[in-house]
Every structure is written in C-alpha cells, then in structure tokens.
N, C-alpha and C. Protein backbone atom coordinates (compact mmCIF):
# COMPACT_ATOMS: atom_id res chain seq x y z
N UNK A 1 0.81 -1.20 0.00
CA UNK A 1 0.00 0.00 0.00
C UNK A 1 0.85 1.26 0.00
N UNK A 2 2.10 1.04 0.37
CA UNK A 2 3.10 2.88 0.65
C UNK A 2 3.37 2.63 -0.64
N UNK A 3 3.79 1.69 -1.67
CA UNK A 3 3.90 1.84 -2.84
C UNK A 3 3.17 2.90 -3.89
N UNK A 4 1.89 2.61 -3.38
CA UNK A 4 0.40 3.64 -4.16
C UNK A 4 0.31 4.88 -3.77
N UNK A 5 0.92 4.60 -2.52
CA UNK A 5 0.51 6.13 -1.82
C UNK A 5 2.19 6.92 -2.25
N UNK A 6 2.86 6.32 -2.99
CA UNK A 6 4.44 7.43 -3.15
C UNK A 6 3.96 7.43 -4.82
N UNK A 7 3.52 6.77 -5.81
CA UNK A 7 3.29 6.70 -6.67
C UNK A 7 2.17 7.58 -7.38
N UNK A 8 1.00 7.64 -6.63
CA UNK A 8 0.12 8.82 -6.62
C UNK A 8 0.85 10.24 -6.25
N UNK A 9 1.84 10.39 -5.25
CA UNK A 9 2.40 11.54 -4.55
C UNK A 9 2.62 12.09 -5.51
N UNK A 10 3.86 11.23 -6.22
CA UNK A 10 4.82 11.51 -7.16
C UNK A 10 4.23 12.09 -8.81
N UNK A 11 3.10 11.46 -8.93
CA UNK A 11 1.91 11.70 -10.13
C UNK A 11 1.95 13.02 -9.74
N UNK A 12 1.03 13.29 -8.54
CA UNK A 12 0.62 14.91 -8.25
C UNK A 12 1.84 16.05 -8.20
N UNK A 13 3.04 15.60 -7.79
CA UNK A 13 4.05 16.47 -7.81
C UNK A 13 4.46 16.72 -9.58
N UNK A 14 4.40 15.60 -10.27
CA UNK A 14 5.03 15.95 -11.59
C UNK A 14 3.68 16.38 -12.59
N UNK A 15 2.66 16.27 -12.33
CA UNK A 15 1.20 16.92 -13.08
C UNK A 15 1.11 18.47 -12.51
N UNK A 16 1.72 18.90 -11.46
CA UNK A 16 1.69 20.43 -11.18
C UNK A 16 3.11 20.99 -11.79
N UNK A 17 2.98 21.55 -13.07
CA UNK A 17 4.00 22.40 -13.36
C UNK A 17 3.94 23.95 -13.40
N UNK A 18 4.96 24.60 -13.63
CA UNK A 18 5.01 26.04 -12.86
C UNK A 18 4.21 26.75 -13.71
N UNK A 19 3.30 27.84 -13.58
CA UNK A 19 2.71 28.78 -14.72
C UNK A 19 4.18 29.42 -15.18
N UNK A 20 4.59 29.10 -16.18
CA UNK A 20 5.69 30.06 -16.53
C UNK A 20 5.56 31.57 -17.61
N UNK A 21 6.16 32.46 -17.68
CA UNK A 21 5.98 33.06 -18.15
C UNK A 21 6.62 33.27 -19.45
N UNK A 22 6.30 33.79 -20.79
CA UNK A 22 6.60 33.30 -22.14
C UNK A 22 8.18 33.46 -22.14
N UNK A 23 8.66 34.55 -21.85
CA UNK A 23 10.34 34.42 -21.67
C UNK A 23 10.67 33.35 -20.99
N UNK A 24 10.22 32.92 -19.66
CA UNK A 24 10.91 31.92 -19.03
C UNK A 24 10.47 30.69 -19.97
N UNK A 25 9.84 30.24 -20.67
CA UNK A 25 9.30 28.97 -21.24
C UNK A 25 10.59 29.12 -22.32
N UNK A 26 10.59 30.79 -23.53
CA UNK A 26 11.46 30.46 -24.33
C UNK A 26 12.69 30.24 -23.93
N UNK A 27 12.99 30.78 -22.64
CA UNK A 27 14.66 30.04 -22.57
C UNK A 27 14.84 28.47 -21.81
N UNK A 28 13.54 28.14 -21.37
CA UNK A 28 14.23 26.74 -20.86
C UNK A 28 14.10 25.94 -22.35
N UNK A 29 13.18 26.73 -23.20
CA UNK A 29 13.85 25.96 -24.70
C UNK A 29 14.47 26.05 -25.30
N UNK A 30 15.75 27.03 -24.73
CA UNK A 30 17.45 27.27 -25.52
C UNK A 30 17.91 26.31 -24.17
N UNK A 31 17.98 26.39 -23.05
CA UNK A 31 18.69 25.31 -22.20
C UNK A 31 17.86 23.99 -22.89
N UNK A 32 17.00 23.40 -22.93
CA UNK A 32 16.89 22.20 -23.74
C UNK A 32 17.61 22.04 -24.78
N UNK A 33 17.49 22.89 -25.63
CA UNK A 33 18.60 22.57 -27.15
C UNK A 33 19.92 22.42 -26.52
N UNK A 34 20.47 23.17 -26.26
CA UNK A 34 21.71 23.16 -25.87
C UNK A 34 22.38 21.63 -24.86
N UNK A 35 21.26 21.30 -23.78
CA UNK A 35 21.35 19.84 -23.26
C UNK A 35 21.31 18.84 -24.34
N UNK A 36 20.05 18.89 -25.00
CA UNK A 36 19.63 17.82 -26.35
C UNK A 36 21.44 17.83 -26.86
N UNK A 37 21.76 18.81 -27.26
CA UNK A 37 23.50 18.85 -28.71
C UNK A 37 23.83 18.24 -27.58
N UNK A 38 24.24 19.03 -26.12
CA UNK A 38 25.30 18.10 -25.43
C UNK A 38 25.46 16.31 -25.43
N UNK A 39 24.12 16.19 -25.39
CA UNK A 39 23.89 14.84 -25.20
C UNK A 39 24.51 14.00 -26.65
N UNK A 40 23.83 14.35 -27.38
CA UNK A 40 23.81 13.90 -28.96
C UNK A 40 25.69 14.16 -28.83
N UNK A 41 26.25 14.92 -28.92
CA UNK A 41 27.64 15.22 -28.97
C UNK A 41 28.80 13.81 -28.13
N UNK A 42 28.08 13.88 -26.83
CA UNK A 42 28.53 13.18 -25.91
C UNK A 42 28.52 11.48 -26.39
N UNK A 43 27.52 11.18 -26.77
CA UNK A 43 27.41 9.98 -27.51
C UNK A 43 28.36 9.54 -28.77
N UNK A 44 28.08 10.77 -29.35
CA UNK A 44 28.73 10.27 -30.57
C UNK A 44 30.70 10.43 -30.02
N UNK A 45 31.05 11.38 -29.16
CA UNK A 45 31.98 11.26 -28.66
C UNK A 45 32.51 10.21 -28.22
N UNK A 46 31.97 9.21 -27.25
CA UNK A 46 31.95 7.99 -26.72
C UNK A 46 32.27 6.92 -27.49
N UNK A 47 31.82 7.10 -28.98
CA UNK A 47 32.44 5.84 -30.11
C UNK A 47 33.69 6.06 -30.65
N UNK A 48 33.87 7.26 -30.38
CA UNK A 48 35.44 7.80 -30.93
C UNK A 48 36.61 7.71 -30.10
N UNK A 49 36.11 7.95 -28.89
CA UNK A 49 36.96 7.63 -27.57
C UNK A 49 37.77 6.33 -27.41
N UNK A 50 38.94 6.81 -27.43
CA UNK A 50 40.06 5.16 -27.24
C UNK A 50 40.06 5.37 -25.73
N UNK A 51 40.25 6.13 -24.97
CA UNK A 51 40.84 6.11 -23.80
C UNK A 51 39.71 5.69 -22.87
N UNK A 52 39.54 4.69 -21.70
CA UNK A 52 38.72 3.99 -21.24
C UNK A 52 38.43 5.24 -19.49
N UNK A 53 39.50 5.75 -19.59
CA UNK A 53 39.01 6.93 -18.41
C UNK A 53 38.05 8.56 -19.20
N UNK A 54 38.24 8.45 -20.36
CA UNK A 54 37.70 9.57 -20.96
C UNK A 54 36.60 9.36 -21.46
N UNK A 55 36.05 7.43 -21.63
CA UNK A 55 34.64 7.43 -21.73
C UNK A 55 33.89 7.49 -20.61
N UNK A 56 34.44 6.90 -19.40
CA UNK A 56 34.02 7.02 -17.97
C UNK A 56 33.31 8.76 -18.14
N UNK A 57 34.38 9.54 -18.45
CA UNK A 57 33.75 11.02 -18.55
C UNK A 57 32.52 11.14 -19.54
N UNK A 58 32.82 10.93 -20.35
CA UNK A 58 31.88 11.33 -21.68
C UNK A 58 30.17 10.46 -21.29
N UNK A 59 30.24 9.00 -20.46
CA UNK A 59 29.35 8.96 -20.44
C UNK A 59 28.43 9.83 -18.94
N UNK A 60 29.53 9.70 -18.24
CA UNK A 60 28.67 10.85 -17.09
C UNK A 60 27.95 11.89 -17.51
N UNK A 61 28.90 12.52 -18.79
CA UNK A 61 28.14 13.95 -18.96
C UNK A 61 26.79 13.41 -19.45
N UNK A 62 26.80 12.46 -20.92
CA UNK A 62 25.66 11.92 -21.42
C UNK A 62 24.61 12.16 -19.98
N UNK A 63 24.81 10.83 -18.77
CA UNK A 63 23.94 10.67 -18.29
C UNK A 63 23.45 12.12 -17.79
N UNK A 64 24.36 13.11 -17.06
CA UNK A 64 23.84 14.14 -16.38
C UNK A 64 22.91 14.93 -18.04
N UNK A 65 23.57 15.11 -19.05
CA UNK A 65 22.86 15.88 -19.71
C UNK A 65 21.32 14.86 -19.81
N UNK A 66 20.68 13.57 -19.87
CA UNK A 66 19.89 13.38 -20.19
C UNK A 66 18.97 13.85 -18.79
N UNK A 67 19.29 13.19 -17.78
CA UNK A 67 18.64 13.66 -16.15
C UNK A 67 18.19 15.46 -16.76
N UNK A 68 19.26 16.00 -17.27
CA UNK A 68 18.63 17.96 -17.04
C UNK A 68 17.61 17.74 -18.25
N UNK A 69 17.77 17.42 -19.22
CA UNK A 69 16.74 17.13 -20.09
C UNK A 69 15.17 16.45 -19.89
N UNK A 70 15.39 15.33 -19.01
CA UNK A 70 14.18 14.64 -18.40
C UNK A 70 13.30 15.78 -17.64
N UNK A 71 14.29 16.64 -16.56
CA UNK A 71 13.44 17.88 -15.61
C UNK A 71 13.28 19.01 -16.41
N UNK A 72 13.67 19.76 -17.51
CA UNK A 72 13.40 20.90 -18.01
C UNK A 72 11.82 20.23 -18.75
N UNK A 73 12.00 18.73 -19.50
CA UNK A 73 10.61 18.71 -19.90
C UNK A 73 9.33 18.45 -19.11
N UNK A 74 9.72 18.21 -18.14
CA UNK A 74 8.66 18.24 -16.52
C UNK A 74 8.66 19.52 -16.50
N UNK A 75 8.76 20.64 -16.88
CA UNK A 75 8.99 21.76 -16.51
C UNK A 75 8.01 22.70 -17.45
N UNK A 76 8.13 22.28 -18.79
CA UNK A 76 7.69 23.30 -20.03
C UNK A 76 6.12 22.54 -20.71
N UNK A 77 5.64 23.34 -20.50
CA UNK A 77 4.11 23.37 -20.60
C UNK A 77 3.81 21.98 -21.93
C-alpha cells in the first residue's frame, strides 16, 4: 500500500508544473537545445573515444545531460 501512496504523490508532484511566463518557457527551450547537442555530442563522442578513463567522462556527462533534459521537460508546458 506505501507503494500507491508514493506513486500517486509523485503523479501529483510531476502533473503540477510552474505557470511560466513566455520568456521563461522560451529560454528553458534554448537550455533544452543546448542539453539535447550536449547529449547527442557526448554519444557520438563515446564511439570515438580510445581512452577507457575519458569514456568514464563522456558517459557521465551523457547521463547528467539526459537527467537535465528529463526535468526541463517536466517543466515546459
């Protein structure tokens, strides 16, 4: 039953997003583009990468850029 009850929580927390205002909406859609290239960049970086400590890097960023990407679109109307 705490399963339903964090699962519903979590519904209601991510179904209330902020009234934003048209400037703030258009720039979290230049920080999206700009995450989206990072990401896309980061990947394709990762196949090119010989060095096994510099993919360690390349995929962190991937992951962090996809995580900021996942919350800016929780974010924009």
């Amino acid at each position: 039953m705490a399963k339903n009850s964090n699962k519903n929580k979590n519904k209601n927390q991510t179904a209330q997003k902020p009234n934003l205002a048209v400037h703030e909406t258009l720039e979290l859609h230049e920080v999206l583009t700009v995450k989206q290239a990072a990401y896309l960049k980061a990947n394709m970086m990762e196949e090119i990468a010989k060095d096994k400590d510099l993919k360690q890097i390349i995929r962190k960023d991937a992951r962090n850029s996809k995580k900021a990407i996942k919350e800016i679109q929780e974010l924009l109307p």
